[in-house]
C-alpha atoms as a PDB file:
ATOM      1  CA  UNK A   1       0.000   0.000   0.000  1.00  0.00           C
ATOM      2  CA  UNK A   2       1.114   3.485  -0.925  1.00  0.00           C
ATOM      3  CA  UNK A   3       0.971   6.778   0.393  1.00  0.00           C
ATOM      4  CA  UNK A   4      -1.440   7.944  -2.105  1.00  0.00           C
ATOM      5  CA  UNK A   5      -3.582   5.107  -1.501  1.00  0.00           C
ATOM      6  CA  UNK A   6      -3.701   5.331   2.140  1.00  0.00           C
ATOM      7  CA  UNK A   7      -4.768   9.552   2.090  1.00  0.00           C
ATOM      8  CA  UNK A   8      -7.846   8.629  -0.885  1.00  0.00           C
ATOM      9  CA  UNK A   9      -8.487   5.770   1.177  1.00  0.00           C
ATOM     10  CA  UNK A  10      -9.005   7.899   4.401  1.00  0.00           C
ATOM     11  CA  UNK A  11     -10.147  10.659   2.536  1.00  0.00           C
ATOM     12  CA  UNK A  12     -12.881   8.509   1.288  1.00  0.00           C
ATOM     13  CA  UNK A  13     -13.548   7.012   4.664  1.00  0.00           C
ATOM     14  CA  UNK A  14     -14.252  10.626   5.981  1.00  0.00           C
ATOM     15  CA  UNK A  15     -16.660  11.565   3.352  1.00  0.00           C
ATOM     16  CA  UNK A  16     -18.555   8.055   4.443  1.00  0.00           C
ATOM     17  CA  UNK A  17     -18.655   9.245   7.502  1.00  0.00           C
ATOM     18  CA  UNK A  18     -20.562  12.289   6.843  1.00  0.00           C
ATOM     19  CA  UNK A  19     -22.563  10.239   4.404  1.00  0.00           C
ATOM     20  CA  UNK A  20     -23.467   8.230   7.893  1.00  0.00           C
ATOM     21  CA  UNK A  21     -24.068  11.538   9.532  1.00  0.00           C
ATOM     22  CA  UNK A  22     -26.230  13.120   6.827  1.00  0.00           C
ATOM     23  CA  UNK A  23     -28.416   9.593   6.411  1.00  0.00           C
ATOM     24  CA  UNK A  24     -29.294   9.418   9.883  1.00  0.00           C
ATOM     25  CA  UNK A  25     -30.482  12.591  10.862  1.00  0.00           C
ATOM     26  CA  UNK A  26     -32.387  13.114   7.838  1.00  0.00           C
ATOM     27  CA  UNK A  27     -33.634   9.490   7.203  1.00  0.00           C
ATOM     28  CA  UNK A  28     -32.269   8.791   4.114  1.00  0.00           C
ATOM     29  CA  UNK A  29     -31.488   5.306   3.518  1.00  0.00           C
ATOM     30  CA  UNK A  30     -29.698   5.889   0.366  1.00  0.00           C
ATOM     31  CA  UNK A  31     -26.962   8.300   2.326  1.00  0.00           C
ATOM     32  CA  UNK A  32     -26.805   5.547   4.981  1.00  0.00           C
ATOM     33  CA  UNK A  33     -26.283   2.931   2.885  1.00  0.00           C
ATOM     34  CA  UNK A  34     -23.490   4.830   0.755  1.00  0.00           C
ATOM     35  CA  UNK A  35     -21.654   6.005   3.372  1.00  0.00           C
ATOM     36  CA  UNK A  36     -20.974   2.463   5.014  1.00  0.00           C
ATOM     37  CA  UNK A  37     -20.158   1.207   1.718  1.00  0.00           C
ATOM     38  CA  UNK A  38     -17.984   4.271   1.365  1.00  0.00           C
ATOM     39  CA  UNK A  39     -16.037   3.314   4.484  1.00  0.00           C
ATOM     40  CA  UNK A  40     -15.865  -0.092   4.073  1.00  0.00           C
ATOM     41  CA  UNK A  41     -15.176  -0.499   0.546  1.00  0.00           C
ATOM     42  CA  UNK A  42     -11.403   0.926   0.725  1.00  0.00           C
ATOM     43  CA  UNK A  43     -10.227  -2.370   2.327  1.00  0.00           C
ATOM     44  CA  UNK A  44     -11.073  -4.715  -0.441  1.00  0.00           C
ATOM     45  CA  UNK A  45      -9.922  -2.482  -3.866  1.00  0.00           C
ATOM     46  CA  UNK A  46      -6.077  -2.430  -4.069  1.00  0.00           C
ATOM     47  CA  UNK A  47      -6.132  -0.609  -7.133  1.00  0.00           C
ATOM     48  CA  UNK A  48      -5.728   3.081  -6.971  1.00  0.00           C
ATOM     49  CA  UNK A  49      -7.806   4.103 -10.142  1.00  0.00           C
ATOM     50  CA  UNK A  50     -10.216   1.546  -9.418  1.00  0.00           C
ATOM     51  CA  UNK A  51     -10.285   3.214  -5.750  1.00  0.00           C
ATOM     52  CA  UNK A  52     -11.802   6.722  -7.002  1.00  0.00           C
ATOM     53  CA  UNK A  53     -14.123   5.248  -9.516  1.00  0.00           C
ATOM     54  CA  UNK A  54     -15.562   3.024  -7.624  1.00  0.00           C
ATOM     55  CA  UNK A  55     -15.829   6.237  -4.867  1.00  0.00           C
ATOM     56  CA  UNK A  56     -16.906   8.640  -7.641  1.00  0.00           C
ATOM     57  CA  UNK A  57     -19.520   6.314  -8.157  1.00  0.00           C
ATOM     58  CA  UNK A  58     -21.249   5.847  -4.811  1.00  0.00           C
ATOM     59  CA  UNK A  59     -20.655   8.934  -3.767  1.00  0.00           C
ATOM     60  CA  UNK A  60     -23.084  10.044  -6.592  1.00  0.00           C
ATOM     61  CA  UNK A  61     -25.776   7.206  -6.124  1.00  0.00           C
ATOM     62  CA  UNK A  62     -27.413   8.859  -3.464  1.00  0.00           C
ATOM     63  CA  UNK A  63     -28.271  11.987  -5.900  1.00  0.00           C
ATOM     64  CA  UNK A  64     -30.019   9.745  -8.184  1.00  0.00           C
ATOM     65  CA  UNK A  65     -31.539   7.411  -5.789  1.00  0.00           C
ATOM     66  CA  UNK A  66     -34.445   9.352  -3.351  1.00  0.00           C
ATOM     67  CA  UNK A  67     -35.969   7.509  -0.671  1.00  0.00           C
END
């Protein structure tokens, strides 16, 4: 694992977070549900390009998908 890897990886983790944060206070499932997967995804992709686009992606779900 790389430095770069490691910052996106907890930079990612800390937008989950307030994906968490945001979902439950407001009751959207959608936030809640992309913010865990936003913190616990980093662990399993090794691949730094594959890292942002599979974050780019979820982070965007929740704009498309309204509870």
């Amino acid at each position: 694992m790389d430095t770069a890897q490691l910052l996106i990886s907890m930079f990612i983790g800390c937008i989950g977070m307030g994906y968490i944060i945001y979902g439950r206070k407001q009751f959207k499932g959608s936030a809640l549900v992309a913010g865990i997967a936003l913190c616990v995804y980093p662990y399993f992709v090794h691949n730094l390009i594959l890292l942002l686009l599979i974050g780019t992606g979820i982070m965007v779900v929740p704009f498309f998908v309204h509870d």
